[in-house]
Protein backbone atom coordinates (compact mmCIF):
# COMPACT_ATOMS: atom_id res chain seq x y z
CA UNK A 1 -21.33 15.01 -5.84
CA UNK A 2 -20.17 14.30 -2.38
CA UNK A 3 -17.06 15.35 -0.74
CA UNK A 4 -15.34 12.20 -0.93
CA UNK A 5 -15.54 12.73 -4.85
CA UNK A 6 -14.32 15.86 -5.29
CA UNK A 7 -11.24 15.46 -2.76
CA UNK A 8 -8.08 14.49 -3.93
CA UNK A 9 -7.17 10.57 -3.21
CA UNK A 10 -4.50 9.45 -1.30
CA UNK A 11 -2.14 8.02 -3.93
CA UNK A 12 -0.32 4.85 -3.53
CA UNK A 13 3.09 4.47 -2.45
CA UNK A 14 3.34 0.82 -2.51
CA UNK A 15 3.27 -1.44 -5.64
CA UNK A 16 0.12 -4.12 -5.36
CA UNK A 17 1.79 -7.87 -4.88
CA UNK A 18 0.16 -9.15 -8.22
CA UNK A 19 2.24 -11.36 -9.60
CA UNK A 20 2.83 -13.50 -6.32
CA UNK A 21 -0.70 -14.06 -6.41
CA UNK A 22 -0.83 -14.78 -10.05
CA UNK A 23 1.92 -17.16 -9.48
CA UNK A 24 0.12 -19.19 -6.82
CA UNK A 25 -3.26 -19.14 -8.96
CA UNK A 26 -1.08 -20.40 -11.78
CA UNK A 27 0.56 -23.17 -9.65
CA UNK A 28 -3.38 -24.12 -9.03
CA UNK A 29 -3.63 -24.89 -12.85
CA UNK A 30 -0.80 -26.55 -14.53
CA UNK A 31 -3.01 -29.30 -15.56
CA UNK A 32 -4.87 -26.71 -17.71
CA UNK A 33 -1.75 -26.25 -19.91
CA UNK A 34 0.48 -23.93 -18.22
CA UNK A 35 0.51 -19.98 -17.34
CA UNK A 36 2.64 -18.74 -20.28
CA UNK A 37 -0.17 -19.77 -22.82
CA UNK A 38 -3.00 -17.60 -20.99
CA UNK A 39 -0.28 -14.64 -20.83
CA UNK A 40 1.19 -15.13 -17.58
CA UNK A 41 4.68 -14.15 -18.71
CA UNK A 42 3.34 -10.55 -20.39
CA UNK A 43 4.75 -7.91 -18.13
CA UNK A 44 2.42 -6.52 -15.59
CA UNK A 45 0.57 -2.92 -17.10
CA UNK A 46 -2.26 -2.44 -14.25
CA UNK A 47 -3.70 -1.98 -11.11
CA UNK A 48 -7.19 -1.70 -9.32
CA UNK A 49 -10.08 -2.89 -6.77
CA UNK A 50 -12.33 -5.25 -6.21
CA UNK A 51 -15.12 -7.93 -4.08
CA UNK A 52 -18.72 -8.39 -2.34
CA UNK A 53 -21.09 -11.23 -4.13
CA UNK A 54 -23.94 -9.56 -5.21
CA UNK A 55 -25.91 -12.65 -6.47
CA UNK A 56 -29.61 -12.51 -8.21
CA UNK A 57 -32.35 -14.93 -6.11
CA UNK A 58 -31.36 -18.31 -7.25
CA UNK A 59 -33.75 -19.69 -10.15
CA UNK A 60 -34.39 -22.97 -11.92
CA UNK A 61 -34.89 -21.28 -15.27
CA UNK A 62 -32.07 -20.24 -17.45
CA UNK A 63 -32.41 -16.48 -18.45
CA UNK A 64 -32.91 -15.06 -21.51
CA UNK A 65 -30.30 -15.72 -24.15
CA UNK A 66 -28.45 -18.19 -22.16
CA UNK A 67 -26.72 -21.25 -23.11
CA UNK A 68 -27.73 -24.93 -22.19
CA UNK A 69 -23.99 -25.24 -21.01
CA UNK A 70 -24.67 -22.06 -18.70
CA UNK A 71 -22.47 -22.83 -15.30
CA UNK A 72 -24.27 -24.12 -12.32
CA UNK A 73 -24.86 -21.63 -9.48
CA UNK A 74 -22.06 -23.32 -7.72
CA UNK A 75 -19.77 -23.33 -10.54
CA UNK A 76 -20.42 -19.50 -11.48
CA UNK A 77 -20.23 -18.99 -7.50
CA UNK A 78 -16.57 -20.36 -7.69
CA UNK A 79 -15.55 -18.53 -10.33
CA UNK A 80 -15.68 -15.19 -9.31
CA UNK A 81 -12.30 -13.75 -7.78
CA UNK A 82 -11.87 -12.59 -4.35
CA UNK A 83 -9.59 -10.05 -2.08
CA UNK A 84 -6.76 -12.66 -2.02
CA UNK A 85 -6.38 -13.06 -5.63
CA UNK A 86 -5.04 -9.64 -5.86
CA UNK A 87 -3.22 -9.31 -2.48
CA UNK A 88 -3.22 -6.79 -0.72
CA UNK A 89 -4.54 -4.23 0.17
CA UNK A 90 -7.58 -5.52 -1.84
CA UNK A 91 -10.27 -5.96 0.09
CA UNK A 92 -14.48 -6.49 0.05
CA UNK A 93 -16.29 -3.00 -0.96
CA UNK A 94 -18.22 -1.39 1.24
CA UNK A 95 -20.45 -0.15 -1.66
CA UNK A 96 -20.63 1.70 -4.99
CA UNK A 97 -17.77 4.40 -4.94
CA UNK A 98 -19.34 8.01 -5.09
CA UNK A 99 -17.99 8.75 -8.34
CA UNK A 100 -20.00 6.02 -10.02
CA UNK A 101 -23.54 8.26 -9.47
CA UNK A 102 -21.10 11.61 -9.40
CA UNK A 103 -19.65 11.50 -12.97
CA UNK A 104 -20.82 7.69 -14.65
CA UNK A 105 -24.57 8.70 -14.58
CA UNK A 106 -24.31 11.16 -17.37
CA UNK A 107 -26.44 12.00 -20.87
CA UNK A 108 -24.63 12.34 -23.60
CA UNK A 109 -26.19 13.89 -27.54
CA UNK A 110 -23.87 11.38 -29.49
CA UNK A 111 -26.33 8.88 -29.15
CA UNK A 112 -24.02 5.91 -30.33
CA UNK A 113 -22.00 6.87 -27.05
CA UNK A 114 -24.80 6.79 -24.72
CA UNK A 115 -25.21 2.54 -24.29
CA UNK A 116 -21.84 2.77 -23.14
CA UNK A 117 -22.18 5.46 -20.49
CA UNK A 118 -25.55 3.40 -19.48
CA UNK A 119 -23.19 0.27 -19.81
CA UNK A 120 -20.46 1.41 -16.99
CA UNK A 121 -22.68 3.07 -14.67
CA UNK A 122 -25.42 -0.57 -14.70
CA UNK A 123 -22.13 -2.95 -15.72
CA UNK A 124 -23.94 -4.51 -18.03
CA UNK A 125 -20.54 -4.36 -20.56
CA UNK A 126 -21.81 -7.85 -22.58
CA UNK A 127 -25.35 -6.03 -22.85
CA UNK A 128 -27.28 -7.75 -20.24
CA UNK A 129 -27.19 -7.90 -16.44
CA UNK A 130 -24.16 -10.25 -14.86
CA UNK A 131 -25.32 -13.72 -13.17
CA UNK A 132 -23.29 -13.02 -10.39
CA UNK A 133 -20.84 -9.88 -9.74
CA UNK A 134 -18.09 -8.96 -6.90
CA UNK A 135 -16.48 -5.40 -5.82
CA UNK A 136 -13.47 -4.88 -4.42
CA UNK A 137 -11.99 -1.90 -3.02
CA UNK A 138 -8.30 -0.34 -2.39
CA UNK A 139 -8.47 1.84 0.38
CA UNK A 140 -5.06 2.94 -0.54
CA UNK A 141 -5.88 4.55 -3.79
CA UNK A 142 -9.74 5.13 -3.27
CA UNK A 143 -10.02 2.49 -6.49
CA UNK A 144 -12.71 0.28 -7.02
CA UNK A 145 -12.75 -2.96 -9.11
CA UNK A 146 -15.71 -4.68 -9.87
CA UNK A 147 -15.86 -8.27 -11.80
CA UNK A 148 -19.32 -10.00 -13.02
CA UNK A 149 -19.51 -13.60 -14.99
CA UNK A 150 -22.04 -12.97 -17.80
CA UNK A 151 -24.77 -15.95 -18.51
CA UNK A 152 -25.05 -14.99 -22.09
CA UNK A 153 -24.42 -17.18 -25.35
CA UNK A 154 -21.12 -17.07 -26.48
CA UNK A 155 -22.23 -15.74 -29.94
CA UNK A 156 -24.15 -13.19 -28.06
CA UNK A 157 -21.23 -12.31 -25.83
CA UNK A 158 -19.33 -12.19 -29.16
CA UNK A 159 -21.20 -9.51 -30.59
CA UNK A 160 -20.94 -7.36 -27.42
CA UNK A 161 -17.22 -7.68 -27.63
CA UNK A 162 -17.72 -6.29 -31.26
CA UNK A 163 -19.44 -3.80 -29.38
CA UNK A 164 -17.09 -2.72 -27.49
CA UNK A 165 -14.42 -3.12 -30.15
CA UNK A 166 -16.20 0.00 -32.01
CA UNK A 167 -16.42 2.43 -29.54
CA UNK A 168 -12.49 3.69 -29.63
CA UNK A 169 -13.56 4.89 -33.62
CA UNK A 170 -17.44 5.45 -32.78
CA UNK A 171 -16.76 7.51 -29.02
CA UNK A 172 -13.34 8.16 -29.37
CA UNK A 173 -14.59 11.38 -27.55
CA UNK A 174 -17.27 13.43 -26.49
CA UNK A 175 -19.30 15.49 -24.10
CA UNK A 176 -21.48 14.09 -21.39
CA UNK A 177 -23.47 16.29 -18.63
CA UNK A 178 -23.87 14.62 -15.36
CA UNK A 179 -27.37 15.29 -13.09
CA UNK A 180 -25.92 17.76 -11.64
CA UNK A 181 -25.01 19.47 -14.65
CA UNK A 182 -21.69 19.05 -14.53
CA UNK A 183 -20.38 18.83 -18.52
CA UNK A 184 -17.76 16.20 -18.93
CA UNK A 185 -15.05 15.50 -21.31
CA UNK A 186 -15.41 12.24 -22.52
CA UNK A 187 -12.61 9.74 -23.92
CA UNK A 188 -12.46 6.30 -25.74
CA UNK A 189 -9.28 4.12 -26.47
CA UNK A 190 -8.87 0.97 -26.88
CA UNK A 191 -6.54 -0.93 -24.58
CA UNK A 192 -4.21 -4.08 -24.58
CA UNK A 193 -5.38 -7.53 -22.53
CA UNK A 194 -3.46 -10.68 -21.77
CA UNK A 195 -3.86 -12.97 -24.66
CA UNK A 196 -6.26 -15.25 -22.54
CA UNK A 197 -9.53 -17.02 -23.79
CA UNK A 198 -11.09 -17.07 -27.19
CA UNK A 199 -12.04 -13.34 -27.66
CA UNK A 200 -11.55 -10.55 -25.23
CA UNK A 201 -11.61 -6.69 -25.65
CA UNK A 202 -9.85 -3.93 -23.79
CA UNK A 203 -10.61 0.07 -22.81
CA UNK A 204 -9.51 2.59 -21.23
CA UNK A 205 -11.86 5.48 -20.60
CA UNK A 206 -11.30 8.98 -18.84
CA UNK A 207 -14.22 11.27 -18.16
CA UNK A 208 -12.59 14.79 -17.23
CA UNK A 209 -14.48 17.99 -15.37
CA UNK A 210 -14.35 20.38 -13.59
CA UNK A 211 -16.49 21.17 -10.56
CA UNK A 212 -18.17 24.18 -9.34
CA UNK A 213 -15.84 25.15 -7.18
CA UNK A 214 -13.34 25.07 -9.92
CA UNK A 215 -11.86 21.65 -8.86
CA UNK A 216 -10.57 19.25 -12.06
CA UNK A 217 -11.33 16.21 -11.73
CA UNK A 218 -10.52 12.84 -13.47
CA UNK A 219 -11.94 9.49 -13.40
CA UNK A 220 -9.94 6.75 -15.32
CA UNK A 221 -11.85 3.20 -16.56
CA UNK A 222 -9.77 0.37 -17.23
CA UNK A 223 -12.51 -2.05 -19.32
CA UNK A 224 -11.96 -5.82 -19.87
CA UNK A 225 -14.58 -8.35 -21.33
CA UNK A 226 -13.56 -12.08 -22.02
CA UNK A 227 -15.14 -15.02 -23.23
CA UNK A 228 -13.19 -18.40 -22.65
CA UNK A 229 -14.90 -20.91 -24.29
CA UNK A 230 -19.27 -21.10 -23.23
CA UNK A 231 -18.43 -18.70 -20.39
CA UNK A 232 -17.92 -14.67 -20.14
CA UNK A 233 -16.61 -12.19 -17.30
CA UNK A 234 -16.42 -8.02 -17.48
CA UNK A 235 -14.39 -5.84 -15.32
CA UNK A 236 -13.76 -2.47 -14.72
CA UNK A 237 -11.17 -1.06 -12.77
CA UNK A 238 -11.62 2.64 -12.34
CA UNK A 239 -10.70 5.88 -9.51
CA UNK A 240 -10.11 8.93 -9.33
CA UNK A 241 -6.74 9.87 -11.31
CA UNK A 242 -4.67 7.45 -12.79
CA UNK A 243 -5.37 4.00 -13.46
CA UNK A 244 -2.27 1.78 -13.57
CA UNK A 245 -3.09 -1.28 -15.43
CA UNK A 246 -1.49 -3.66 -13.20
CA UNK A 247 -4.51 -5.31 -10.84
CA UNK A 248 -6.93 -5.16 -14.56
CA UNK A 249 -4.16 -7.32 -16.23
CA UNK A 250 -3.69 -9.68 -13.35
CA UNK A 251 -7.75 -9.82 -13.00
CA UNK A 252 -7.93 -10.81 -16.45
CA UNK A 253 -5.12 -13.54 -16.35
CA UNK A 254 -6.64 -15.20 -13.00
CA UNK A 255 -10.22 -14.95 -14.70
CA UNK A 256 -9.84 -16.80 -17.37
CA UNK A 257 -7.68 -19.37 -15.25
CA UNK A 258 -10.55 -19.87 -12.72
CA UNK A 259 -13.12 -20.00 -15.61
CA UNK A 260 -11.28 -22.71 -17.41
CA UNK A 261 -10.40 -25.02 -13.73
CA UNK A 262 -14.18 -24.34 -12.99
CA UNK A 263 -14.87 -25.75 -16.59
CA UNK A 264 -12.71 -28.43 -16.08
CA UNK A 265 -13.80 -30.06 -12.26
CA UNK A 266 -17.35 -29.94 -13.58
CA UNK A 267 -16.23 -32.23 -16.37
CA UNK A 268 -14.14 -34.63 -13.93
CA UNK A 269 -17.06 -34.43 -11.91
CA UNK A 270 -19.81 -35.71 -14.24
């Protein structure tokens, strides 16, 4: 584990301007209804990192499992969110933070709770690889947010929401060992989302240990998977310490709004 992981972070002193930038998101999509019906007006309970575009090679053929109404590379392109949805100081990672290889890559004996360690540390949260993904990283907090769009049918992203659903009864805790050996305390519960899109699911997971040097440390998973209509996204929002719930919430809420406007200029536009 690197030093960087088992410092303390600097914690944040500032509160992260979400709702302004919900607001102007919001103001983007009246014509889709209005904000209050994709959970706009739920009080904030988050907060979190995020964006770089990590895109596969562009293909003509749909992959496995996908949909005929899958989102053109443009569309899904679009769709992702960037630094300036969530303000700042949100900003484009510079790469995977240290404590995803330092206490995510883990083995675990429960082996119903194992596909979700594999899940979080390869964010493949609707059980396959995202079409396209973004990071984003507070520098404030040391917090790290990444956010994929999933090109999966929505009865298969369906049943990886169910998924996810059982894990707070199924993992509700236990022990993981990380490469290094490190043995980790391992917790499941389930967490509540913006009522946004057709199905969604929330977590919150904490993996707690304690290093060789006898330093504690805990990393904190917000979870989020949503499927509005044919189309999916998955974000987690984790760092060292506490999680507030703030930028997940506001993540999920612009999401689904930019999944649905996407949705609708492609129809305008045929």
């Amino acid at each position: 584990m690197t030093a960087r992981a088992r410092g303390a972070l600097p914690t944040r002193t500032g509160a992260i301007p979400v709702r302004g930038a919900l607001l102007a998101s919001c103001a983007l999509t009246l014509a889709l209804g209005g904000c209050a019906t994709l959970g706009l007006e739920h009080p904030p309970t988050a907060r979190q990192p995020l964006p770089t575009i990590e895109k596969p090679p562009p293909s003509s053929k749909s992959a496995p499992g996908t949909d005929k109404a899958l989102l053109t590379d443009a569309q899904a392109q679009n769709a992702l969110l960037t630094e300036t949805d969530l303000g700042a100081p949100w900003t484009a990672t510079h790469g995977a933070a240290t404590w995803r290889d330092g206490m995510l890559k883990a083995t675990t004996d429960a082996g119903q709770c194992q596909p979700l360690l594999d899940a979080l540390y390869a964010d493949t949260l609707l059980r396959a690889p995202a079409r396209v993904a973004v990071g984003l990283d507070d520098p404030d907090s040391g917090a790290q947010l990444r956010y994929q769009i999933a090109a999966r049918r929505p009865s298969d992203v369906d049943a990886a929401l169910t998924w996810l659903g059982t894990m707070p009864a199924d993992c509700a805790r236990f022990t993981a060992r990380t490469q290094t050996g490190l043995v980790e305390d391992v917790r499941v519960n389930s967490a509540p989302l913006p009522e946004v899109g057709d199905k969604r699911q929330g977590l919150r997971v904490t993996v707690a240990t304690t290093t060789d040097d006898d330093q504690d440390l805990l990393l904190t998973l917000d979870v989020a998977a949503v499927r509005v209509g044919q189309d999916a996204f998955a974000l987690t929002n984790g760092g060292l310490g506490d999680v507030p719930n703030d930028a997940t919430q506001a993540a999920v809420q612009i999401g689904a709004l930019r999944l649905a406007d996407v949705r609708k200029q492609g129809r305008v536009q045929v």
